[in-house]
N, C-alpha and C. Protein backbone atom coordinates (compact mmCIF):
# COMPACT_ATOMS: atom_id res chain seq x y z
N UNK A 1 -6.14 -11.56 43.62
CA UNK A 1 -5.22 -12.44 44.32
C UNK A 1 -5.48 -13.85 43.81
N UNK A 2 -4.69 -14.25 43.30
CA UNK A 2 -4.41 -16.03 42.56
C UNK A 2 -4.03 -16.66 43.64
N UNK A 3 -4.79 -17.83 43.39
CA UNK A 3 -4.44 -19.14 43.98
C UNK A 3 -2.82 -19.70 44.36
N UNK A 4 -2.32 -18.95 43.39
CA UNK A 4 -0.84 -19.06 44.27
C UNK A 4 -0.31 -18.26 44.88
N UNK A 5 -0.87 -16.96 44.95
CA UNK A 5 -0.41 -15.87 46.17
C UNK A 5 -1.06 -16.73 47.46
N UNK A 6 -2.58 -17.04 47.50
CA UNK A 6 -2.97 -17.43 48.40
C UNK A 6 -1.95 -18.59 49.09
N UNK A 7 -1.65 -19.62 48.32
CA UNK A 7 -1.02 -20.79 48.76
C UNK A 7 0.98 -20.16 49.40
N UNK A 8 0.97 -19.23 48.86
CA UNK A 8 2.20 -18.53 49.15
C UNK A 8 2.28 -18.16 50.63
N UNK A 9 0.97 -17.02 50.40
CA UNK A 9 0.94 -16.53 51.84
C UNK A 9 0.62 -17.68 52.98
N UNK A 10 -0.13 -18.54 52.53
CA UNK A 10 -0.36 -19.80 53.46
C UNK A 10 0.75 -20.52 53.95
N UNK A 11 1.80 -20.22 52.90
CA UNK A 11 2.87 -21.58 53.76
C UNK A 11 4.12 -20.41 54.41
N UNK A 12 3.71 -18.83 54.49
CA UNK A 12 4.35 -17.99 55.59
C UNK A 12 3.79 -17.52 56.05
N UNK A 13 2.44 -17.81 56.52
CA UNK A 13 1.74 -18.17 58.18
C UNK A 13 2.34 -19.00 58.53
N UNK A 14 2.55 -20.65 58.25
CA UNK A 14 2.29 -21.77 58.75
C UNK A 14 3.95 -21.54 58.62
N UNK A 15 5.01 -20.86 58.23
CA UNK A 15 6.03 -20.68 58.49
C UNK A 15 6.79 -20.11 59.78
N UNK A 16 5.79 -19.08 60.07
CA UNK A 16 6.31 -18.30 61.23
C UNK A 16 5.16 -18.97 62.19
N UNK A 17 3.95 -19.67 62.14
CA UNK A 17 3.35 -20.38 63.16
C UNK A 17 4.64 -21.75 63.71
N UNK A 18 5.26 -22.60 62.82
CA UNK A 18 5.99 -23.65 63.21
C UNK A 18 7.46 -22.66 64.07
N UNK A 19 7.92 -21.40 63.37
CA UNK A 19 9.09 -20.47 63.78
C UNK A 19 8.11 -20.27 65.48
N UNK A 20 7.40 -19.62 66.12
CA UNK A 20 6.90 -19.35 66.98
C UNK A 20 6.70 -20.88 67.92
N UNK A 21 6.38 -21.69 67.21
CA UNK A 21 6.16 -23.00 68.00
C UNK A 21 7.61 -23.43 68.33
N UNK A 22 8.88 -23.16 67.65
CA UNK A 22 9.84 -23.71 68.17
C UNK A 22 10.72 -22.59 68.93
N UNK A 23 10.62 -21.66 69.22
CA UNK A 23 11.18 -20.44 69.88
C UNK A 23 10.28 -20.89 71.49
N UNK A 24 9.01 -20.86 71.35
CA UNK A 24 8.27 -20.99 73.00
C UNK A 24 9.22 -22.38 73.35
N UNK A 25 8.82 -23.69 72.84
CA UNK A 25 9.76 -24.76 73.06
C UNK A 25 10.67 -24.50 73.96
N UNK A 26 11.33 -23.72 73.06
CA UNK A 26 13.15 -23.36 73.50
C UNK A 26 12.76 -22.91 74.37
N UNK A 27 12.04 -21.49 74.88
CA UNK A 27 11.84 -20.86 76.17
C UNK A 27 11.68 -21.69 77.02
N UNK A 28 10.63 -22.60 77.17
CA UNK A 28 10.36 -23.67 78.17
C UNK A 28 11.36 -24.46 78.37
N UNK A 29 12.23 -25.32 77.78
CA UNK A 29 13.17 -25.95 77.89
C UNK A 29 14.50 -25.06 78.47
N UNK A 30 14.61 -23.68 78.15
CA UNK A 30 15.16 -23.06 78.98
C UNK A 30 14.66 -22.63 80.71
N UNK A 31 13.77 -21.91 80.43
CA UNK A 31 13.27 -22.14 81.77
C UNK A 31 13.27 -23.58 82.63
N UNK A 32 13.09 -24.65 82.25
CA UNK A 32 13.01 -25.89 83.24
C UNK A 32 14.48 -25.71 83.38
N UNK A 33 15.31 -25.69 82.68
CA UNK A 33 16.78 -25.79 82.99
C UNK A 33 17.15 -24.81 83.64
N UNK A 34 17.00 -23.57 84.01
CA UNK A 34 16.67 -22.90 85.26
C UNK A 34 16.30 -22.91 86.34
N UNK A 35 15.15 -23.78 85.99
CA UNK A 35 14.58 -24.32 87.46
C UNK A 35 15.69 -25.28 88.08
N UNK A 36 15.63 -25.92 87.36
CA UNK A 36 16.56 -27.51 87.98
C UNK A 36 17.95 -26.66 88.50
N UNK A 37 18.42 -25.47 87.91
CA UNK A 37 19.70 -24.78 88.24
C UNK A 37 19.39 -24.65 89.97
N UNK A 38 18.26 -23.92 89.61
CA UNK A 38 17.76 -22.98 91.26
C UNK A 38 17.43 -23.88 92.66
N UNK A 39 17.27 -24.83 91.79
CA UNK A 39 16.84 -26.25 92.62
C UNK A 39 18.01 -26.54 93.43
N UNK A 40 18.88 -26.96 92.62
CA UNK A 40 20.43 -27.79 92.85
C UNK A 40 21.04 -26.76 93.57
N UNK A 41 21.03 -25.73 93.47
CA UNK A 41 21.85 -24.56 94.17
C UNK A 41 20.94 -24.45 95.56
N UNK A 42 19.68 -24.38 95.95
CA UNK A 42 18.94 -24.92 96.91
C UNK A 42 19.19 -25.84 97.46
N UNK A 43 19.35 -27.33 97.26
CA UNK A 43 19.66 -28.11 97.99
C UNK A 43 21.17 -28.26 98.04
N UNK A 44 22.04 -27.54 97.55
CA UNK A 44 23.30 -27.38 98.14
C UNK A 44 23.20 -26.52 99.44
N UNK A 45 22.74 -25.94 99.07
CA UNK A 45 22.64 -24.68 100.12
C UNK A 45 22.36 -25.56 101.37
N UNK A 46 21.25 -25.88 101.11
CA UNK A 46 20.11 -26.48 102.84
C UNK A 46 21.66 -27.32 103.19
N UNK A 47 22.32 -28.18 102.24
CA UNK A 47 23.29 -29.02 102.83
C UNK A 47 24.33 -28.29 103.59
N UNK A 48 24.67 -27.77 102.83
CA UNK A 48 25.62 -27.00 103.67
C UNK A 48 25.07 -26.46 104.88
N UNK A 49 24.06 -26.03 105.15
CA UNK A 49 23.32 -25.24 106.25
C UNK A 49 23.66 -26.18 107.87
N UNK A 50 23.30 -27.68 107.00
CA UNK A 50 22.97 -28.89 107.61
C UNK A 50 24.65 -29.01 108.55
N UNK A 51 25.27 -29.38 107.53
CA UNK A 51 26.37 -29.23 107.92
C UNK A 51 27.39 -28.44 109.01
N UNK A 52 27.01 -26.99 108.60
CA UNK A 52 27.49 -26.25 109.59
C UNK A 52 26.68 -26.19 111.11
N UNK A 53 25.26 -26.60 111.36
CA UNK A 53 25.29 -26.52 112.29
C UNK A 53 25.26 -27.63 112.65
N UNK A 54 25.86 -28.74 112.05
CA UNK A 54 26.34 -29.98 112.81
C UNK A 54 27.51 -29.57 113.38
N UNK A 55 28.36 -29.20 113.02
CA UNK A 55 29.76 -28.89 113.18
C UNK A 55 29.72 -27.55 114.31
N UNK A 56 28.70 -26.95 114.56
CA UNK A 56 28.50 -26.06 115.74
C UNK A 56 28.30 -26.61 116.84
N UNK A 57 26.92 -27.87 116.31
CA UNK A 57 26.27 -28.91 117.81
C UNK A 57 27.64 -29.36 118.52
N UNK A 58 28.89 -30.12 117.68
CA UNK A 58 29.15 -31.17 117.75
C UNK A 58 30.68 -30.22 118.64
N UNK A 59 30.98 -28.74 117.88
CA UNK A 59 32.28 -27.73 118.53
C UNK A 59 31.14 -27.40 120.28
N UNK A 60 30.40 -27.73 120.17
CA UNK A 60 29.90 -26.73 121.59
C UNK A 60 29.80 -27.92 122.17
N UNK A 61 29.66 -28.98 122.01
CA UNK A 61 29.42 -30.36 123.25
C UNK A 61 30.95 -30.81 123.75
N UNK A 62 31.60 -30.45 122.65
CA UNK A 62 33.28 -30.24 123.34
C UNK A 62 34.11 -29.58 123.82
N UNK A 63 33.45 -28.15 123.95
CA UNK A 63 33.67 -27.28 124.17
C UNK A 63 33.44 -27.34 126.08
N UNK A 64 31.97 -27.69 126.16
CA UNK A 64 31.53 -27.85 127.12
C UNK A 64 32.25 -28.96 128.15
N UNK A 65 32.59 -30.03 127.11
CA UNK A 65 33.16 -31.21 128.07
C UNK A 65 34.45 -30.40 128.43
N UNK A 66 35.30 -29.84 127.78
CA UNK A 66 36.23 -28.83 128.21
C UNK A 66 36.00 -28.33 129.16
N UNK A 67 35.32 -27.48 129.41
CA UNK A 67 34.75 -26.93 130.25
C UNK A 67 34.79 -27.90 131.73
N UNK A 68 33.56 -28.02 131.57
CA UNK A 68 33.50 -29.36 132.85
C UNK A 68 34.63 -30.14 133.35
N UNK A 69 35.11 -30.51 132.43
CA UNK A 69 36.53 -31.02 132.72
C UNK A 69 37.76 -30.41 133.36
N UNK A 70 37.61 -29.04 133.24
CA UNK A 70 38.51 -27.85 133.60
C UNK A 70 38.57 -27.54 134.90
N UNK A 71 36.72 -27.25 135.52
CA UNK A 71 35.72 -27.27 136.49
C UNK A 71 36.21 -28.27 136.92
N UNK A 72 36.14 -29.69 136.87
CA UNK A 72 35.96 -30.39 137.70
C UNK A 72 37.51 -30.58 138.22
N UNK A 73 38.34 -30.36 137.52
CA UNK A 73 39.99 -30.67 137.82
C UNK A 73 40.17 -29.58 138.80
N UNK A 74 39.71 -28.09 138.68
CA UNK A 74 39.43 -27.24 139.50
C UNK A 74 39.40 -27.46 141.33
N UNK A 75 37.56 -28.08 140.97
CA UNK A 75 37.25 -28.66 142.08
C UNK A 75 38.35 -29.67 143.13
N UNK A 76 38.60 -30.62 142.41
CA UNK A 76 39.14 -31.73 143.11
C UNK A 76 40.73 -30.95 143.19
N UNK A 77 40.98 -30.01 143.01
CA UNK A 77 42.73 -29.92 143.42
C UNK A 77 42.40 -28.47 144.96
């Protein structure tokens, strides 16, 4: 084996070592961009969550004054 097989085979190690270093990269940079997906779809979610049971608190305290109001017109006639 000559000095230029050696230097051959050396620069396809260090070929598929830099090919392997930029494939993980990519994985990681995919994965974070996944994350941040799962994230954002999470805090949509909680919002919305937020939301609807505002809109439950806010249908049942009028609901109630209905109520009472109904009751009390009741009462007084």
């Amino acid at each position: 084996m000559g000095m230029a097989s050696a230097m051959s085979a050396l620069q396809m190690i260090t070929s598929d070592y830099q090919q392997a270093q930029t494939i993980s990269t990519q994985i990681q940079a995919d994965a974070q961009t996944q994350q941040m997906n799962r994230w954002k779809i999470l805090q949509d979610t909680q919002t919305k969550i937020q939301e609807i049971q505002q809109d439950v608190t806010v249908n049942r305290a009028k609901s109630q004054d209905k109520m009472f109001d109904k009751w009390d017109e009741y009462i007084r006639n």
